[in-house]
Protein backbone atom coordinates (compact mmCIF):
# COMPACT_ATOMS: atom_id res chain seq x y z
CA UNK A 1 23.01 59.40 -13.79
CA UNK A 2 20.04 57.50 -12.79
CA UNK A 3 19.54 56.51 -9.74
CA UNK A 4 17.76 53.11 -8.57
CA UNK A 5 16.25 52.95 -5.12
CA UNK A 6 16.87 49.53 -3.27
CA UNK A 7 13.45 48.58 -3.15
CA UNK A 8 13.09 48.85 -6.46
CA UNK A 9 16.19 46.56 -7.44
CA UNK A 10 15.13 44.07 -4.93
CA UNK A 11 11.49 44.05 -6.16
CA UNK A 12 13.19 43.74 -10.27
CA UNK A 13 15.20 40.64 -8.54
CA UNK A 14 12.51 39.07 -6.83
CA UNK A 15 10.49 39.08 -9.96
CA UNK A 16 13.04 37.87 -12.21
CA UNK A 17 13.96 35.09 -9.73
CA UNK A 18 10.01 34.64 -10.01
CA UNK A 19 9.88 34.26 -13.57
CA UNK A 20 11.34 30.69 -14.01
CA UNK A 21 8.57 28.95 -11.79
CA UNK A 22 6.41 31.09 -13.92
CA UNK A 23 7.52 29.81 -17.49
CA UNK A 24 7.59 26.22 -15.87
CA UNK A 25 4.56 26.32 -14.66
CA UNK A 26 2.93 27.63 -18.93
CA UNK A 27 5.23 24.90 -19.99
CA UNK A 28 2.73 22.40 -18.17
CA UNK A 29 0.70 20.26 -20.80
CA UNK A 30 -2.57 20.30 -19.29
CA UNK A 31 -3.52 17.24 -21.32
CA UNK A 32 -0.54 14.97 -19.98
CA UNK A 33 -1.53 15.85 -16.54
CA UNK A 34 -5.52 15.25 -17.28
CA UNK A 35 -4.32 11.63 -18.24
CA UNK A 36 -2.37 11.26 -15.65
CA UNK A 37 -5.27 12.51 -13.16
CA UNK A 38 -7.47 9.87 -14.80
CA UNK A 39 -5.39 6.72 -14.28
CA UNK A 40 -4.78 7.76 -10.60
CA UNK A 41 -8.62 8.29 -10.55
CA UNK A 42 -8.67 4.58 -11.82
CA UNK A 43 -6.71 2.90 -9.42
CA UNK A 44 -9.01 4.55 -6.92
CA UNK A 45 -12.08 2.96 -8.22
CA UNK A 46 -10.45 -0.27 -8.57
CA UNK A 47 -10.40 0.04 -4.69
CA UNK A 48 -6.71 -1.58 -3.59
CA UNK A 49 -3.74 -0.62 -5.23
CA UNK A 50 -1.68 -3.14 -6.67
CA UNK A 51 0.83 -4.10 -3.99
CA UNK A 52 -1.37 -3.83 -1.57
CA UNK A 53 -3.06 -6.77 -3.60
CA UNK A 54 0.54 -8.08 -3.55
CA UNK A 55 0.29 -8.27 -0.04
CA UNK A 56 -3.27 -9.94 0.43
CA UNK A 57 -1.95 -12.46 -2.15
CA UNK A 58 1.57 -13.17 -0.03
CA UNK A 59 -0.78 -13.59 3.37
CA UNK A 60 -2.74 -16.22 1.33
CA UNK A 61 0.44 -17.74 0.22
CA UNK A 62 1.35 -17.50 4.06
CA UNK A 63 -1.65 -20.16 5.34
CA UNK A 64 -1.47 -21.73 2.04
CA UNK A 65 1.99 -22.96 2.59
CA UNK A 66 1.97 -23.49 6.51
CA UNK A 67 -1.63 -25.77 5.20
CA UNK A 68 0.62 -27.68 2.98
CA UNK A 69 2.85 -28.56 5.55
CA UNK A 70 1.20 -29.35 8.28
CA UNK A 71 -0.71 -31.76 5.94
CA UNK A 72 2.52 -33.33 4.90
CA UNK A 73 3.26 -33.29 8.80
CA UNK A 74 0.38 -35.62 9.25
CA UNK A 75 1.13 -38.05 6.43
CA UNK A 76 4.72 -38.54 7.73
CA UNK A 77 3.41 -39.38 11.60
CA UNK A 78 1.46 -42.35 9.80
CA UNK A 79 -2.05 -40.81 7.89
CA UNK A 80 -4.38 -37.99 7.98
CA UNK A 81 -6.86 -39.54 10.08
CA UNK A 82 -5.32 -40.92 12.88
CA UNK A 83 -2.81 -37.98 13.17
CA UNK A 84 -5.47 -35.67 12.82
CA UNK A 85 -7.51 -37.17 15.45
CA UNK A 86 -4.16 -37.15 17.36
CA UNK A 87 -3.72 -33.48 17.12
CA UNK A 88 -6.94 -31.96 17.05
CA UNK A 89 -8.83 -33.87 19.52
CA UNK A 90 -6.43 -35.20 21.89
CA UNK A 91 -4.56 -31.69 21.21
CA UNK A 92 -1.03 -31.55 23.15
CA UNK A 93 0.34 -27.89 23.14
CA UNK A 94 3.69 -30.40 23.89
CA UNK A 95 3.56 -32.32 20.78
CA UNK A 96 0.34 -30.87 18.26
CA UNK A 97 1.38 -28.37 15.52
CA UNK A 98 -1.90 -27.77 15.32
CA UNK A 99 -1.64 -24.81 16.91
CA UNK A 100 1.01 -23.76 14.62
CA UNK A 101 -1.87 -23.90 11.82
CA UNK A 102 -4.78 -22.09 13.53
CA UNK A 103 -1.80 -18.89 14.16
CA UNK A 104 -1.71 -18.98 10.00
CA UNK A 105 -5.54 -19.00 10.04
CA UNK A 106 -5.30 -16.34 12.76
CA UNK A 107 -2.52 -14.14 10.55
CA UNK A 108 -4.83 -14.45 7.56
CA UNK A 109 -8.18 -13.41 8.90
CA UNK A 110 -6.94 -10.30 10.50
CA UNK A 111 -4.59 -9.20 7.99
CA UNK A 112 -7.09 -9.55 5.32
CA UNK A 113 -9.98 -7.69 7.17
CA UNK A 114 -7.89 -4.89 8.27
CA UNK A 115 -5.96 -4.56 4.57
CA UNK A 116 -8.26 -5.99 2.26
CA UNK A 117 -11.89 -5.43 3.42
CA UNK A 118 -11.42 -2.14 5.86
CA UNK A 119 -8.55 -1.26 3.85
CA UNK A 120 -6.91 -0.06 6.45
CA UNK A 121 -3.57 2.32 6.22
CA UNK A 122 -1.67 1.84 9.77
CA UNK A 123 0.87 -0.75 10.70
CA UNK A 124 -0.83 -2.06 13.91
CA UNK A 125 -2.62 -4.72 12.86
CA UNK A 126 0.38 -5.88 11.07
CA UNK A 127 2.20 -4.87 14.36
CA UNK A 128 -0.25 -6.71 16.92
CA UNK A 129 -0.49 -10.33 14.62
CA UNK A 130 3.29 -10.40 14.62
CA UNK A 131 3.52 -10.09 18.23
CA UNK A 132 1.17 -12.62 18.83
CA UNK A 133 2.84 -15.01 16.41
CA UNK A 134 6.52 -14.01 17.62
CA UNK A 135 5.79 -14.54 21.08
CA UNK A 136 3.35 -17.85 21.04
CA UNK A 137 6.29 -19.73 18.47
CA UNK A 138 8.91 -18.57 21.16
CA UNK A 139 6.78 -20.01 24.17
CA UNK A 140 6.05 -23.14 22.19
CA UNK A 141 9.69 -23.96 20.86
CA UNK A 142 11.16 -23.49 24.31
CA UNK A 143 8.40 -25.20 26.36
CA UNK A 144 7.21 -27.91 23.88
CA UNK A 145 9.27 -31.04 22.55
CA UNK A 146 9.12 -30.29 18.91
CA UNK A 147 12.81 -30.66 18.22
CA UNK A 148 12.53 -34.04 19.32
CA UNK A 149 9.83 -34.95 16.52
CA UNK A 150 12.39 -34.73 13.62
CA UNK A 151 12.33 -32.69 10.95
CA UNK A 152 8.75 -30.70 11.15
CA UNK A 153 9.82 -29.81 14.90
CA UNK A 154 12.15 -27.17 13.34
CA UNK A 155 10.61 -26.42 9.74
CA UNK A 156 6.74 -25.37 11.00
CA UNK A 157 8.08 -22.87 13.66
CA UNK A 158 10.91 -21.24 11.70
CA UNK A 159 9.20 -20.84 8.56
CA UNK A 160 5.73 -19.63 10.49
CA UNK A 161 8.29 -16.78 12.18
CA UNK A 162 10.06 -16.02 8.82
CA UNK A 163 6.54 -14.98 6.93
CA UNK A 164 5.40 -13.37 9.99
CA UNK A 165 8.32 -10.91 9.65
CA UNK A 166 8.00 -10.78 5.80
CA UNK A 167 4.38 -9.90 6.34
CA UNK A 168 5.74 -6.96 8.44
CA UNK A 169 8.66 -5.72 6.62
CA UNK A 170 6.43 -5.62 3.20
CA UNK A 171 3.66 -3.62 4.72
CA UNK A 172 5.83 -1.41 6.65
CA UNK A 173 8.22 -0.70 3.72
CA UNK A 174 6.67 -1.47 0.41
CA UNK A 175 2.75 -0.92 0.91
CA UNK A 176 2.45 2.13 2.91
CA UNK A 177 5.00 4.34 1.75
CA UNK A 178 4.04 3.58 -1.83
CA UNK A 179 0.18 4.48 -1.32
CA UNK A 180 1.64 7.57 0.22
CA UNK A 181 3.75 8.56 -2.44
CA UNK A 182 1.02 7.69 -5.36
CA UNK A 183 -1.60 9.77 -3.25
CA UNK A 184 0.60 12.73 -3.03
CA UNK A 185 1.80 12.45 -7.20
CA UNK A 186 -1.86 13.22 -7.20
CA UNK A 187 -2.27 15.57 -5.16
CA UNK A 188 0.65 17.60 -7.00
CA UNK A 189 -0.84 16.83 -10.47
CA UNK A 190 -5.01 17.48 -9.82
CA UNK A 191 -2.98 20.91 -8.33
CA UNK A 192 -0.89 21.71 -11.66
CA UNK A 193 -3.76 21.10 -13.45
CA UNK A 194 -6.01 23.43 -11.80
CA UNK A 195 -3.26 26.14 -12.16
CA UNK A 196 -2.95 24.97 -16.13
CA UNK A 197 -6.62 25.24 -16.62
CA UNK A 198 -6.42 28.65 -15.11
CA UNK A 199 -3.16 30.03 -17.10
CA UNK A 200 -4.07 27.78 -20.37
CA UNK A 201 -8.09 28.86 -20.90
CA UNK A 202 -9.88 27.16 -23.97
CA UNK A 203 -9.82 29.25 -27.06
CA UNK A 204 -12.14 31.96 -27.62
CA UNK A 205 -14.68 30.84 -29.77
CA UNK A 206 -16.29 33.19 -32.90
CA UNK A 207 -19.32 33.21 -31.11
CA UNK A 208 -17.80 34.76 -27.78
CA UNK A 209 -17.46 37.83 -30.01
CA UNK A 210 -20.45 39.98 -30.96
CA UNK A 211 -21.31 43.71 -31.01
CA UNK A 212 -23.69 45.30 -28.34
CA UNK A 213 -26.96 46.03 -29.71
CA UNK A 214 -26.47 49.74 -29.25
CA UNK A 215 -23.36 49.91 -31.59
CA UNK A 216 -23.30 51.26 -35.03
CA UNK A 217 -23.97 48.48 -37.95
CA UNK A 218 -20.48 47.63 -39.09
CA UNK A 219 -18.08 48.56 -36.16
């Protein structure tokens, strides 16, 4: 009766447990993960990812819009000019939403320096602009008499808060977890295909095999 030590049998275990990862890891098609190397490679040298461009374009869309309306604003209180004049020269921080406007400029320039141009991969600039807009719309709608102007008195704060917050939640939950999970995809594939490249070499060409000089003609 043979006799097995324990070592043995737990070495024989280990290695058979071992031998799945193993087989999956020759079952790896070192093309498929070249390509897919090479189109990570090419969203790096396109220099933004694509919802991070999503996000510069929504913070355009952001001073866009709050430019649309405060132009509309001024057509309603009776013309560009004389409103304008109203508003930016004789500003009120009562009455203007002018102020309302340069916060969207504000939004926009940092945003798109810290996301766009430094690229940036942190949430406090996101963090720091929303603050600043949160807290200046709060002072303004409680100290100022906007509600009494109609309309615009409610529409220019609210929606200036609500893309604010948008701004925030897309960054916070869409841009930087996805550029997180793309860079680690390739991370884990420029891995498996080092280990591919070592377990899969390139076939043995006819001119790899020759006979030493010293060997005997024919052998």
């Amino acid at each position: 009766m043979n006799w097995v030590p324990a070592d043995a049998e737990n070495a024989h275990t280990s290695g058979v447990e071992s031998c799945p990862s193993l087989r999956d890891v020759h079952s790896i098609n070192p093309t498929q993960l070249i390509a897919r190397i090479e189109s990570y490679e090419g969203r790096e040298k396109k220099g933004i990812s694509d919802v991070r461009r999503t996000f510069c374009l929504f913070v355009t869309f952001d001073l866009l819009f709050i430019t649309l309306l405060w132009i509309i604003e001024l057509n309603v209180k009776g013309g560009i000019e004389t409103t304008l004049e109203k508003e930016v020269l004789h500003y009120d921080y009562s009455s203007s939403y002018f102020d309302i406007f340069l916060l969207a400029v504000f939004r926009f320039k940092v945003l798109i320096l810290a996301y766009a141009m430094c690229r940036l991969r942190h949430w406090w600039a996101i963090a720091f602009t929303t603050a600043v807009t949160s807290a200046f719309l709060l002072a303004k709608v409680i100290i100022s008499q906007l509600f009494s102007q109609g309309a615009f008195g409610y529409v220019l704060p609210i929606i200036s808060f609500i893309l604010a917050w948008i701004e925030t939640w897309f960054l916070d939950f869409k841009v930087l977890p996805q550029e997180t999970e793309d860079e680690n995809r390739f991370l884990i594939a420029q891995d498996a295909s080092e280990r591919a490249a070592l377990l899969h070499p390139g076939v043995l060409s006819d001119g790899q095999f020759y006979s030493p000089p010293e060997s005997v003609a024919g052998s």
